[in-house]
Structures are given as structure tokens and as C-alpha cells.
PDB file of N, CA and C in Angstrom:
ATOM      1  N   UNK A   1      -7.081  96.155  -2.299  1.00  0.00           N
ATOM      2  CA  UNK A   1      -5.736  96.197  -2.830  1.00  0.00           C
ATOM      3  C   UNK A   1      -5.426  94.829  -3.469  1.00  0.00           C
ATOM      4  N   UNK A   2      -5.194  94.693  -4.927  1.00  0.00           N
ATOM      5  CA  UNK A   2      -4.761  93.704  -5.012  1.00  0.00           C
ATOM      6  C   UNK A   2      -3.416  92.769  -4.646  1.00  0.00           C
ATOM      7  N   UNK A   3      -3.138  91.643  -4.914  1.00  0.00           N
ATOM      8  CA  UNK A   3      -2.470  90.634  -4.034  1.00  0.00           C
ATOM      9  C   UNK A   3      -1.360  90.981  -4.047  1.00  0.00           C
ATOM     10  N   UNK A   4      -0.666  91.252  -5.472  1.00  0.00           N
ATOM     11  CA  UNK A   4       0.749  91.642  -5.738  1.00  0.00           C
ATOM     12  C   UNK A   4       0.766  93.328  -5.201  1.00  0.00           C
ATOM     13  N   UNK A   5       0.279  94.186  -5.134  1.00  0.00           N
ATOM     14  CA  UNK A   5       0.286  95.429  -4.254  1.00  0.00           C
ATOM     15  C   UNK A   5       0.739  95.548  -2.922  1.00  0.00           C
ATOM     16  N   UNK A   6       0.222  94.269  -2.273  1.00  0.00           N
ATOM     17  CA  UNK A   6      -0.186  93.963  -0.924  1.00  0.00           C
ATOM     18  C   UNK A   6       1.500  93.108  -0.412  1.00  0.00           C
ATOM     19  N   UNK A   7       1.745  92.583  -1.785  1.00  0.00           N
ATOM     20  CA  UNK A   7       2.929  91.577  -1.077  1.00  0.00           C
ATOM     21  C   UNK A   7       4.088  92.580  -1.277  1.00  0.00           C
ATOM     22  N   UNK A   8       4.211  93.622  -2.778  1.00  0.00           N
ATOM     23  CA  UNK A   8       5.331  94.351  -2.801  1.00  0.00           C
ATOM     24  C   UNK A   8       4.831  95.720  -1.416  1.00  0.00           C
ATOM     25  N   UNK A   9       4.005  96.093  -1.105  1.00  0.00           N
ATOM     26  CA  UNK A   9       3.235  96.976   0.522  1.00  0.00           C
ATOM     27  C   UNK A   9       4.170  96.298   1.671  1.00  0.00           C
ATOM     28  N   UNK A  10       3.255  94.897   1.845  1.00  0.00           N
ATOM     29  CA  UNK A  10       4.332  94.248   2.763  1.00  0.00           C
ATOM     30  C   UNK A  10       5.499  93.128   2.938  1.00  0.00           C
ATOM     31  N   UNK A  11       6.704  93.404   1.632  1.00  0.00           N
ATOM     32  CA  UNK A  11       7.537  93.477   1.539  1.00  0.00           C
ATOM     33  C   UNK A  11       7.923  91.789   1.715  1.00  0.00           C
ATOM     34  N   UNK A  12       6.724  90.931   0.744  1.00  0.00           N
ATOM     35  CA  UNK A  12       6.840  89.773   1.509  1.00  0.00           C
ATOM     36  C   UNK A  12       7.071  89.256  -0.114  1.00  0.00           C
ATOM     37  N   UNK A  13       7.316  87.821  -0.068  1.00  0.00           N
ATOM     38  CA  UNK A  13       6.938  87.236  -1.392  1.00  0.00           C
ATOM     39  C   UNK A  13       6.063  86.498  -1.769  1.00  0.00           C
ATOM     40  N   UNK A  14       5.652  85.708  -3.555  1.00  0.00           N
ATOM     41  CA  UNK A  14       4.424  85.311  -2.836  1.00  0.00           C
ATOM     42  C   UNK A  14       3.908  83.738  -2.572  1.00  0.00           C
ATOM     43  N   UNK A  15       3.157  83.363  -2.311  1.00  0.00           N
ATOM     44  CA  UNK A  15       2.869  82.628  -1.754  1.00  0.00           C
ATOM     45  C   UNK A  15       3.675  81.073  -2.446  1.00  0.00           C
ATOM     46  N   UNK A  16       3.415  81.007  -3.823  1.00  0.00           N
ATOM     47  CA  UNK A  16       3.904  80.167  -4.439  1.00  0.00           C
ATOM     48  C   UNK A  16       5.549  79.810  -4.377  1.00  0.00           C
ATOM     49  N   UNK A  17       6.345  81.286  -4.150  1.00  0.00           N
ATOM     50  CA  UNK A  17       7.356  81.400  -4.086  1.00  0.00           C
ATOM     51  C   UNK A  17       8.121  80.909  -2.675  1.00  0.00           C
ATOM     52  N   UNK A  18       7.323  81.645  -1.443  1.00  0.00           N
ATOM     53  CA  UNK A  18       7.698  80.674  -0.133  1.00  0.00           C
ATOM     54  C   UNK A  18       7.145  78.799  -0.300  1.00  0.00           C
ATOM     55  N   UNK A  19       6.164  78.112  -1.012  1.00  0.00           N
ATOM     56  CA  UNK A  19       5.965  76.932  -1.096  1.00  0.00           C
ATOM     57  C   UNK A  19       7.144  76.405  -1.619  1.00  0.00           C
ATOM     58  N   UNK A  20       7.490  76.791  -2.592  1.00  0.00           N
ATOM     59  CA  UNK A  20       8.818  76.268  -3.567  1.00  0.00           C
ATOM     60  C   UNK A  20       9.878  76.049  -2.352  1.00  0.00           C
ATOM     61  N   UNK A  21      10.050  77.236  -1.731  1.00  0.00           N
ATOM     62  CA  UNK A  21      11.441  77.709  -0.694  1.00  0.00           C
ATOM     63  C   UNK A  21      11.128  76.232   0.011  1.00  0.00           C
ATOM     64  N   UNK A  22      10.276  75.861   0.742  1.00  0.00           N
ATOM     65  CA  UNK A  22       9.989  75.324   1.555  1.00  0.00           C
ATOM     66  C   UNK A  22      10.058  73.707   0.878  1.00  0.00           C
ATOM     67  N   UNK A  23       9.516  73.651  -0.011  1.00  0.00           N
ATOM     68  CA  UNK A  23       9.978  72.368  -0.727  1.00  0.00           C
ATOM     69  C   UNK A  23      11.052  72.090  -1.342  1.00  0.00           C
ATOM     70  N   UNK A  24      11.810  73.266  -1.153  1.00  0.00           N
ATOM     71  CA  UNK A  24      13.643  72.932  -1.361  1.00  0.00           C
ATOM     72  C   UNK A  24      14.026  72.537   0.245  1.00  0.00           C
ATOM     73  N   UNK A  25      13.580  73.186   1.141  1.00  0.00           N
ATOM     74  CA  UNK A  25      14.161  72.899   2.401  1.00  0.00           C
ATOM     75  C   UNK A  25      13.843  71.462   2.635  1.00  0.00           C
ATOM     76  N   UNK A  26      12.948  70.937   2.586  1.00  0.00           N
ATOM     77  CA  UNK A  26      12.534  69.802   2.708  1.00  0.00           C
ATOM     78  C   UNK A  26      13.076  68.389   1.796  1.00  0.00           C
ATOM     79  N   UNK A  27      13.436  69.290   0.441  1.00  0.00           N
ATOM     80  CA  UNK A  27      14.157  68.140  -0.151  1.00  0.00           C
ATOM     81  C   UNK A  27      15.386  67.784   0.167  1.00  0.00           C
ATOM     82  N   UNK A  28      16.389  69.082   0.552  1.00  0.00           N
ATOM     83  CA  UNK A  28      18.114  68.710   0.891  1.00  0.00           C
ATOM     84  C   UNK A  28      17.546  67.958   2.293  1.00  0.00           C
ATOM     85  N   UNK A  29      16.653  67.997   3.376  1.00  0.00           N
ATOM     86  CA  UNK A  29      16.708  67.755   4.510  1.00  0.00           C
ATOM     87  C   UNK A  29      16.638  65.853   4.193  1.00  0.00           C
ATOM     88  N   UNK A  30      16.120  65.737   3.139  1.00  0.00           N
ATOM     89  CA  UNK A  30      15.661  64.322   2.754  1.00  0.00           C
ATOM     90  C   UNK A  30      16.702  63.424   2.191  1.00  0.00           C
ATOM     91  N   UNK A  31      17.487  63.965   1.028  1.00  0.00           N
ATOM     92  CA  UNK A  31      18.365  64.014   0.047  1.00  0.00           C
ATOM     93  C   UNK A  31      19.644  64.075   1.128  1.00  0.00           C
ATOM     94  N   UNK A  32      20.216  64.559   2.506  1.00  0.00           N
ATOM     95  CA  UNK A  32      20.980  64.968   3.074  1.00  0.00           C
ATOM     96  C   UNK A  32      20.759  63.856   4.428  1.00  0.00           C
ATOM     97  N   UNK A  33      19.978  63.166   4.779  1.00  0.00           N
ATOM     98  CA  UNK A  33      19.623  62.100   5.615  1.00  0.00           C
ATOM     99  C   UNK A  33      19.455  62.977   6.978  1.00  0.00           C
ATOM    100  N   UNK A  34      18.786  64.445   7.006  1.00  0.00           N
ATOM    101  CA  UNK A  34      18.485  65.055   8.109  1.00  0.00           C
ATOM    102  C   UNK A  34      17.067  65.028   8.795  1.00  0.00           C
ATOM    103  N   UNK A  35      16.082  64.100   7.882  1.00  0.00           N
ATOM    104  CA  UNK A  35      14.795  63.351   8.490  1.00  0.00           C
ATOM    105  C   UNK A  35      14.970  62.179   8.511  1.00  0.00           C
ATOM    106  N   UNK A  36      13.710  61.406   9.063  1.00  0.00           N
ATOM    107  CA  UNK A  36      14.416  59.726   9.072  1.00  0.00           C
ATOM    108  C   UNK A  36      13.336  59.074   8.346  1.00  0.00           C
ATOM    109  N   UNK A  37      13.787  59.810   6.671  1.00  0.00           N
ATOM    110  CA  UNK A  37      12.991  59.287   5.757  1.00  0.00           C
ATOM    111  C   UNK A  37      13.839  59.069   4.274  1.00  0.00           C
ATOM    112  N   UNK A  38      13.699  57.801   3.529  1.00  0.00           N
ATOM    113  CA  UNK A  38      14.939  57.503   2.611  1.00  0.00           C
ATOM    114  C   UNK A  38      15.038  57.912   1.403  1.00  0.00           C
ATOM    115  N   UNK A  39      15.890  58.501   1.357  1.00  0.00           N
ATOM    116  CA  UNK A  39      15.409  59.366  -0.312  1.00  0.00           C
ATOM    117  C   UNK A  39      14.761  58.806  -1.541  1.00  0.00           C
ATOM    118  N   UNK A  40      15.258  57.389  -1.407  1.00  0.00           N
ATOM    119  CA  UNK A  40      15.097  56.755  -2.514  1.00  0.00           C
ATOM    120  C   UNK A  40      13.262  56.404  -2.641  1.00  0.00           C
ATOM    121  N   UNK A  41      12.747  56.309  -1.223  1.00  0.00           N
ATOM    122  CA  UNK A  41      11.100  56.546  -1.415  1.00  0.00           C
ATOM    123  C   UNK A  41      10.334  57.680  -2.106  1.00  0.00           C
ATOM    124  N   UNK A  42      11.279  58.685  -2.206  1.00  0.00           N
ATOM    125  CA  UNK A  42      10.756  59.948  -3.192  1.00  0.00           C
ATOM    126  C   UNK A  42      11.638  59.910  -4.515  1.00  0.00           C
ATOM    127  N   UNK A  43      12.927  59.910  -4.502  1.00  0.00           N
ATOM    128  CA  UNK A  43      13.486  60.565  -5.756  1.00  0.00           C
ATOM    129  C   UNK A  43      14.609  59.271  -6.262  1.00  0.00           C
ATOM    130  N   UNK A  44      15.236  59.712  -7.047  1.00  0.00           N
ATOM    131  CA  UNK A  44      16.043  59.000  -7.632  1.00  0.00           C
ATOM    132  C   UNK A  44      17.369  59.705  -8.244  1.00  0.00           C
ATOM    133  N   UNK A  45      18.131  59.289  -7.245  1.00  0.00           N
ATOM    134  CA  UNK A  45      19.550  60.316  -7.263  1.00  0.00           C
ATOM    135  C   UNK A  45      20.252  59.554  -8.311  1.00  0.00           C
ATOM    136  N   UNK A  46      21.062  60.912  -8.898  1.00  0.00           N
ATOM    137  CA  UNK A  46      22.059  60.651 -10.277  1.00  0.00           C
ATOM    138  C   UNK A  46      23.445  59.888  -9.730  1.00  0.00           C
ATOM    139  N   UNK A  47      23.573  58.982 -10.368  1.00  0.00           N
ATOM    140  CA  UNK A  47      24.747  58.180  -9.854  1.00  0.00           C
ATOM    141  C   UNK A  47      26.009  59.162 -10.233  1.00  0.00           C
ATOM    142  N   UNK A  48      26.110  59.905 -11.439  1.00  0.00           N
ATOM    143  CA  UNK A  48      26.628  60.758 -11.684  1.00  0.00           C
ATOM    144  C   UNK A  48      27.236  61.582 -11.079  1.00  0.00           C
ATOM    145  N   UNK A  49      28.237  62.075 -10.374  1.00  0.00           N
ATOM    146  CA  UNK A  49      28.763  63.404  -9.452  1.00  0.00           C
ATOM    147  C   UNK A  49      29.397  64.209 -10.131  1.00  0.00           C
ATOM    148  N   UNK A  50      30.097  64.429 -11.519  1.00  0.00           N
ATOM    149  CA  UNK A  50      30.322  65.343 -12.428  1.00  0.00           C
ATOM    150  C   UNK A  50      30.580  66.714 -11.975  1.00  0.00           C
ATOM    151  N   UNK A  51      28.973  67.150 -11.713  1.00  0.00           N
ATOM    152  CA  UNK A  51      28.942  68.996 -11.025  1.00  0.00           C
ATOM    153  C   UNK A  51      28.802  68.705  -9.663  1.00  0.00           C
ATOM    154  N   UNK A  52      27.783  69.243  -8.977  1.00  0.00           N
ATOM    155  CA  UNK A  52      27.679  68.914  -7.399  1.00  0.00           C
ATOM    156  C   UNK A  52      26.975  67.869  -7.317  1.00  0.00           C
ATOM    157  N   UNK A  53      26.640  66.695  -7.981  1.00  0.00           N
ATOM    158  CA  UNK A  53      26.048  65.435  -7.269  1.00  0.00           C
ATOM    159  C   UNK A  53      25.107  65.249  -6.997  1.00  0.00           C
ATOM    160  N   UNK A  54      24.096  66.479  -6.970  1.00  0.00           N
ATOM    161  CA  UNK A  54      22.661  66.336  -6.010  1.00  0.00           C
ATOM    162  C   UNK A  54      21.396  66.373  -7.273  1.00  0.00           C
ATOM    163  N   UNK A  55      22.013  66.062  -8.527  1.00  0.00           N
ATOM    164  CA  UNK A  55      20.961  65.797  -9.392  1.00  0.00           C
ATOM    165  C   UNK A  55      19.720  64.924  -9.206  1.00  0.00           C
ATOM    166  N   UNK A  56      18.826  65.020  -9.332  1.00  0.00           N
ATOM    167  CA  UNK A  56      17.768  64.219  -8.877  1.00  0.00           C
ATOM    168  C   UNK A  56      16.714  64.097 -10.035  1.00  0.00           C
ATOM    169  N   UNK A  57      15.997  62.541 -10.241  1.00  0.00           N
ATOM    170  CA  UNK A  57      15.134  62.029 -11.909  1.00  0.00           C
ATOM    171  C   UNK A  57      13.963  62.064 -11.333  1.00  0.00           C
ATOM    172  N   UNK A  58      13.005  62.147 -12.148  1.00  0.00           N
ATOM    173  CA  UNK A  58      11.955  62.005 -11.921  1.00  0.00           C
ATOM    174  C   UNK A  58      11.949  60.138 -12.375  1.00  0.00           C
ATOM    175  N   UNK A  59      10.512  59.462 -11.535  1.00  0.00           N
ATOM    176  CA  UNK A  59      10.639  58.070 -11.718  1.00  0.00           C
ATOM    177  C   UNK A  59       9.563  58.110 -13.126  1.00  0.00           C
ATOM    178  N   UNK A  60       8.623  59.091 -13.052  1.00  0.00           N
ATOM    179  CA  UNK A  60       8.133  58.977 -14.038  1.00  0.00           C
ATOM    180  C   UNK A  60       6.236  58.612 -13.760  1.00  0.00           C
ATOM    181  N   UNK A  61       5.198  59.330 -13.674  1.00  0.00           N
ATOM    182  CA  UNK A  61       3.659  59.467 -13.565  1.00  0.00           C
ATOM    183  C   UNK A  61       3.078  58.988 -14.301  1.00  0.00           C
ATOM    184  N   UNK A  62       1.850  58.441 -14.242  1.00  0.00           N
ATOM    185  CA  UNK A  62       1.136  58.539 -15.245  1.00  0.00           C
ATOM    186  C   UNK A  62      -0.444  58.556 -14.705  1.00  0.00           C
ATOM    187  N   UNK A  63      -0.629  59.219 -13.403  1.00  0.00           N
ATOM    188  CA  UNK A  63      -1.832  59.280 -12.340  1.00  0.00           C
ATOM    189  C   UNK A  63      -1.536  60.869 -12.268  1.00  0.00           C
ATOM    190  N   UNK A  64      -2.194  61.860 -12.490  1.00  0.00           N
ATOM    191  CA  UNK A  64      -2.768  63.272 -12.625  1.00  0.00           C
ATOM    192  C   UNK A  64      -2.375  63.629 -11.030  1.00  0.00           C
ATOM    193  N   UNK A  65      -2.922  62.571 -10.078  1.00  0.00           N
ATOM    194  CA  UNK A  65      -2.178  62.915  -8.660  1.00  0.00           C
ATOM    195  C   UNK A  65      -1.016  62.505  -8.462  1.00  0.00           C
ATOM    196  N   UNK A  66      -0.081  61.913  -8.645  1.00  0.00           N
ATOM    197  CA  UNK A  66       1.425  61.530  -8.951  1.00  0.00           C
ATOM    198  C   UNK A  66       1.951  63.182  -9.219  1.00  0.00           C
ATOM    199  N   UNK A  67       1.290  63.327 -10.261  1.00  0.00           N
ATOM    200  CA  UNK A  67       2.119  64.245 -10.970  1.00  0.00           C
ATOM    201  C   UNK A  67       2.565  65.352 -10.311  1.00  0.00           C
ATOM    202  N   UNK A  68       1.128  65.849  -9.308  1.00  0.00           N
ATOM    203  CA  UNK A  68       1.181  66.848  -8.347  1.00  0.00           C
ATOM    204  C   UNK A  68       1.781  66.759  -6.865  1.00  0.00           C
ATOM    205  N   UNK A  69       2.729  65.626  -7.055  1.00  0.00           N
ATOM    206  CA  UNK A  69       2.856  65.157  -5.496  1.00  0.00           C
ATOM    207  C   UNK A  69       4.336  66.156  -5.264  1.00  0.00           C
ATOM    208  N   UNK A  70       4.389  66.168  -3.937  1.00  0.00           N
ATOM    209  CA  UNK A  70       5.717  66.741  -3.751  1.00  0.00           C
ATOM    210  C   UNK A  70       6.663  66.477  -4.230  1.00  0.00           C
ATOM    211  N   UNK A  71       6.804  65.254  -4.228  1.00  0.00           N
ATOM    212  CA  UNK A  71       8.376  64.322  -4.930  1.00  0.00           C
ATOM    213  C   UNK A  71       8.718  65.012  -6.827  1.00  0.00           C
ATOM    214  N   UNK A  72       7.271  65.130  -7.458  1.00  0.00           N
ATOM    215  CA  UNK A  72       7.693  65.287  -8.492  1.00  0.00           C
ATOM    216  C   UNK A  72       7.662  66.823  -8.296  1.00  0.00           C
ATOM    217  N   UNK A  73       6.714  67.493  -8.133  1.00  0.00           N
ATOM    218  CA  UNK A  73       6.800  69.175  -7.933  1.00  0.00           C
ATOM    219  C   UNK A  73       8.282  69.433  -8.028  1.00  0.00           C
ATOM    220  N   UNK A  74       9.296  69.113  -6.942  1.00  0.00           N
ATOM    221  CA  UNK A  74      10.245  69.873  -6.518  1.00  0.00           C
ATOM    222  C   UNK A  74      11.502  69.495  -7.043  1.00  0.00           C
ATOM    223  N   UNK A  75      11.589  68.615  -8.017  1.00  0.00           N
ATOM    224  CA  UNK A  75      12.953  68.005  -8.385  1.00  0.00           C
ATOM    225  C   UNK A  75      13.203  69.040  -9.786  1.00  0.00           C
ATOM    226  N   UNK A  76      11.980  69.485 -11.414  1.00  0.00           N
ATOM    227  CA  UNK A  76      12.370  70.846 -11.626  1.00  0.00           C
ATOM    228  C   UNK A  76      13.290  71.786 -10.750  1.00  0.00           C
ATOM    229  N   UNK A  77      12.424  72.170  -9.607  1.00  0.00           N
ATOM    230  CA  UNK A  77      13.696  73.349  -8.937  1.00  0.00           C
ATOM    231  C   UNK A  77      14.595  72.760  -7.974  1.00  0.00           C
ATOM    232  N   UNK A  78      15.037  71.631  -8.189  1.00  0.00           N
ATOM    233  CA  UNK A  78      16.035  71.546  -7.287  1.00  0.00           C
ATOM    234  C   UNK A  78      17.507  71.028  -8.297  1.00  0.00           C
ATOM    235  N   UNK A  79      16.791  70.740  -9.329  1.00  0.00           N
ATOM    236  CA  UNK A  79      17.788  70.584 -10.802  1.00  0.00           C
ATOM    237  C   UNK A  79      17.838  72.117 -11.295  1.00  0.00           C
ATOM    238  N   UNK A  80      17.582  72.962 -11.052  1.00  0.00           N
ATOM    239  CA  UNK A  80      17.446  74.232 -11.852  1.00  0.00           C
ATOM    240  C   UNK A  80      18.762  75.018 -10.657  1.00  0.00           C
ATOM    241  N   UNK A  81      19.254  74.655  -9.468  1.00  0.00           N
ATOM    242  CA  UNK A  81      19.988  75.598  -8.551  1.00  0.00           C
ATOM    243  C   UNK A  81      21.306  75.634  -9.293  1.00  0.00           C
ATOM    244  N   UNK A  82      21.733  76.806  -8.900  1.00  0.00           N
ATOM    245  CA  UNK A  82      22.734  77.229  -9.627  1.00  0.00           C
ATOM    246  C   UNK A  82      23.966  76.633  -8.844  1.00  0.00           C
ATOM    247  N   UNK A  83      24.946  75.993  -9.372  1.00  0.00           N
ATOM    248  CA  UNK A  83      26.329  75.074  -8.818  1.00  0.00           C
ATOM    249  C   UNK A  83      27.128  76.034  -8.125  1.00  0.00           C
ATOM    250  N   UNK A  84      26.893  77.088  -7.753  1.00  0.00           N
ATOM    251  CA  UNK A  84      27.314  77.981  -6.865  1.00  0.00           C
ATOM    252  C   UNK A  84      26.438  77.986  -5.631  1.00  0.00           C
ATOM    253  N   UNK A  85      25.586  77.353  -5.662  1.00  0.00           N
ATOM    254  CA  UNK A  85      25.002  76.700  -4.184  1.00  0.00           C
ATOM    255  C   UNK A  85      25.719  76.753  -2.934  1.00  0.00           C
ATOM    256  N   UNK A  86      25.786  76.954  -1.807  1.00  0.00           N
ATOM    257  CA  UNK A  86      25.831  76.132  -0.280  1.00  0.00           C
ATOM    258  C   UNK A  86      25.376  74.997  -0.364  1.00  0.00           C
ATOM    259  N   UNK A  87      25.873  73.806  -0.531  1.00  0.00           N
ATOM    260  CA  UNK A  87      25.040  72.433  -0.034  1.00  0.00           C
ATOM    261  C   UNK A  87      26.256  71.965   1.262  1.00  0.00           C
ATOM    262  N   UNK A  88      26.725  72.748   1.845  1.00  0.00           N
ATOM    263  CA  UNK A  88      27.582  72.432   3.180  1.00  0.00           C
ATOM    264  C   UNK A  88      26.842  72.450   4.387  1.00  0.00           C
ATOM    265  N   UNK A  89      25.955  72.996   4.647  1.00  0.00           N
ATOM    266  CA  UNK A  89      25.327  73.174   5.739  1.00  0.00           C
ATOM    267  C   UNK A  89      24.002  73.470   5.545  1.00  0.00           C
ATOM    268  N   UNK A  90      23.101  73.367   6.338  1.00  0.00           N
ATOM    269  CA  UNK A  90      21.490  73.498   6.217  1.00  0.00           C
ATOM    270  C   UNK A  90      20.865  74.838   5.996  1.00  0.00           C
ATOM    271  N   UNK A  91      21.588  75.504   6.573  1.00  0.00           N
ATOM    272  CA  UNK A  91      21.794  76.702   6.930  1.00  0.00           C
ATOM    273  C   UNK A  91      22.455  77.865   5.674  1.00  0.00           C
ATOM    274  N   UNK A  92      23.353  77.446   5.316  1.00  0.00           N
ATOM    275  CA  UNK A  92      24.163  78.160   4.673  1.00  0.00           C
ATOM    276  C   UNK A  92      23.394  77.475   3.424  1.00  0.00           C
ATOM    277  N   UNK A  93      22.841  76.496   2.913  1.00  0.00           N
ATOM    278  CA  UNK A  93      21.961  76.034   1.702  1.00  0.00           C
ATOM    279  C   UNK A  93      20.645  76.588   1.692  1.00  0.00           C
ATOM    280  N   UNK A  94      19.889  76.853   3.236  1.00  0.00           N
ATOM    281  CA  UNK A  94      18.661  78.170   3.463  1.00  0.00           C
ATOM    282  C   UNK A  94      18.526  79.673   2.404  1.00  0.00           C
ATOM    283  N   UNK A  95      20.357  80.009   3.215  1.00  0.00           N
ATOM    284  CA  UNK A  95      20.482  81.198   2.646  1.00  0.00           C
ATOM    285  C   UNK A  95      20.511  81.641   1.005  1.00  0.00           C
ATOM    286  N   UNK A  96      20.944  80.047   0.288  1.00  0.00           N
ATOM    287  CA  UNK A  96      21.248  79.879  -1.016  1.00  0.00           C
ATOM    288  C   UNK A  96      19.990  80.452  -1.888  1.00  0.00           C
ATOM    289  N   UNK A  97      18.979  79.314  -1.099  1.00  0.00           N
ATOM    290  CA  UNK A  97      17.917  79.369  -1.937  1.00  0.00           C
ATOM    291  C   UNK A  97      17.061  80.852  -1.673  1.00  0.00           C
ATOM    292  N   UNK A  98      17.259  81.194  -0.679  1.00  0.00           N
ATOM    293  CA  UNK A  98      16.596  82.771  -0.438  1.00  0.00           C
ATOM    294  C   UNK A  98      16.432  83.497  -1.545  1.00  0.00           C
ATOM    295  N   UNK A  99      18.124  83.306  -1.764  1.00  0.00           N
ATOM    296  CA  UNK A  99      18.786  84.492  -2.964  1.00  0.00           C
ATOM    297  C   UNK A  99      18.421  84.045  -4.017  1.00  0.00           C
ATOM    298  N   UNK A 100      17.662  82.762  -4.365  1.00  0.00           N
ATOM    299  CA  UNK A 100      17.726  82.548  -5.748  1.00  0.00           C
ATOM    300  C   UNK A 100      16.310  83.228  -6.165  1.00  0.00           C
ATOM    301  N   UNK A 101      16.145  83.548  -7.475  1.00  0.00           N
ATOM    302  CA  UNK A 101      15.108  83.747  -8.687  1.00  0.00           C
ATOM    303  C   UNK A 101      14.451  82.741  -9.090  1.00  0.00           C
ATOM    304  N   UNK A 102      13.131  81.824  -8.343  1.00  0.00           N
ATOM    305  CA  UNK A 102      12.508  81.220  -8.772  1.00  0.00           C
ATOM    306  C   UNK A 102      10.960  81.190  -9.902  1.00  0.00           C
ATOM    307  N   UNK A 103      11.733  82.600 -10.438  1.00  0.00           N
ATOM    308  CA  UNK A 103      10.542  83.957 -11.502  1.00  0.00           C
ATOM    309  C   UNK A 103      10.096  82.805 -12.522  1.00  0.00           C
ATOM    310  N   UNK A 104      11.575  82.363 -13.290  1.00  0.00           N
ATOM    311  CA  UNK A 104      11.762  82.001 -14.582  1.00  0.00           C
ATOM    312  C   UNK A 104      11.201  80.015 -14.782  1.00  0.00           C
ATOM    313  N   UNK A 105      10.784  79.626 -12.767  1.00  0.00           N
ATOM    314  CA  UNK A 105      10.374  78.195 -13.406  1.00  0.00           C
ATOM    315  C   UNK A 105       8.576  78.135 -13.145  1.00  0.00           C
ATOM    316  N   UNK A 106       8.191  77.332 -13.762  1.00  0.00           N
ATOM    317  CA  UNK A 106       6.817  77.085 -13.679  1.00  0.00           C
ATOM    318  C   UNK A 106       6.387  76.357 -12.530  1.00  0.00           C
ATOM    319  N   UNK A 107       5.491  77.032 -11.609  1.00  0.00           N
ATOM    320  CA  UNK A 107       4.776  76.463 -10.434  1.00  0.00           C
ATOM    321  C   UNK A 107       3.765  75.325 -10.656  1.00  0.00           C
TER     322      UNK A 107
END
């Protein structure tokens, strides 16, 4: 059975799609001071608060492994959430990203 058969069979999503989930959880947990690790060692927050505040830059690669590191992977989808977000609670920002459509960004 192939893979996508198997994931719409058992009703799961796929693999790339729970990594993403999981590297959003990990970024608000970072970005939100809920590990005891400083954001500013990964990302580079928008001084800006305009919409919801949680804009985040890339510092910028130029090492092929840089590029692939978590820090840069996940700031695309964490600039792409829609301002109708939960960012109130950990929990209630879980549920956000569940619901979102991560079809339309590139893994």
C-alpha cells in the first residue's frame, strides 16, 4: 500500500506535516521563555508589534548545514500563521496549529 493510502487508511498525517507541528511547538515554547533556552540564540525577533508581535528574521546562512538547521527551517512557518492564532496559552496555540494547512508551504 502506498504511503499516502496508508496515512489517509490510518487517518494520520504525514510525516513531514507532524515535524513542522512539532517545530512550531518548540518554537513558541522558545520564543515564549517556556524552555531555559534564549531566543535570541536561534532567531531574531521583530522589534515591530504592529500585528501579533511574534514575527521572527532569519539571521541569514551561507553553510548548506545552517540552512537546514531548525532555527532556519521553522521561522517560514511560523511567519506564515494566520493572526487569528491562540498565542495565549500553550495549549490553546497547540490547538491553533493543528487546524492550520501547512499544504501550501515548502518542507
Amino acid at each position: 500500500m502506498p504511503y499516502a493510502e496508508r496515512l489517509k487508511y490510518l487517518n494520520l498525517p504525514s510525516f513531514e506535516l507532524r515535524r513542522v507541528r512539532a517545530e512550531m511547538y518548540w518554537c513558541y515554547k522558545i520564543v515564549f521563555g517556556l524552555v531555559d533556552i534564549q531566543p535570541d540564540e536561534f532567531f531574531l525577533l521583530s522589534p515591530v508589534t504592529v500585528t501579533r508581535g511574534h514575527k521572527l528574521f532569519k539571521r541569514g546562512c551561507k553553510a548548506c548545514v545552517r540552512a537546514n538547521f531548525f532555527a532556519e527551517r521553522v521561522i517560514n512557518h511560523w511567519n506564515s500563521l494566520p493572526d487569528s492564532d491562540n498565542f495565549s496559552s500553550f495549549y490553546s496555540f497547540k490547538r491553533s496549529v493543528q487546524s492550520n494547512n501547512f499544504a501550501n508551504l515548502r518542507f
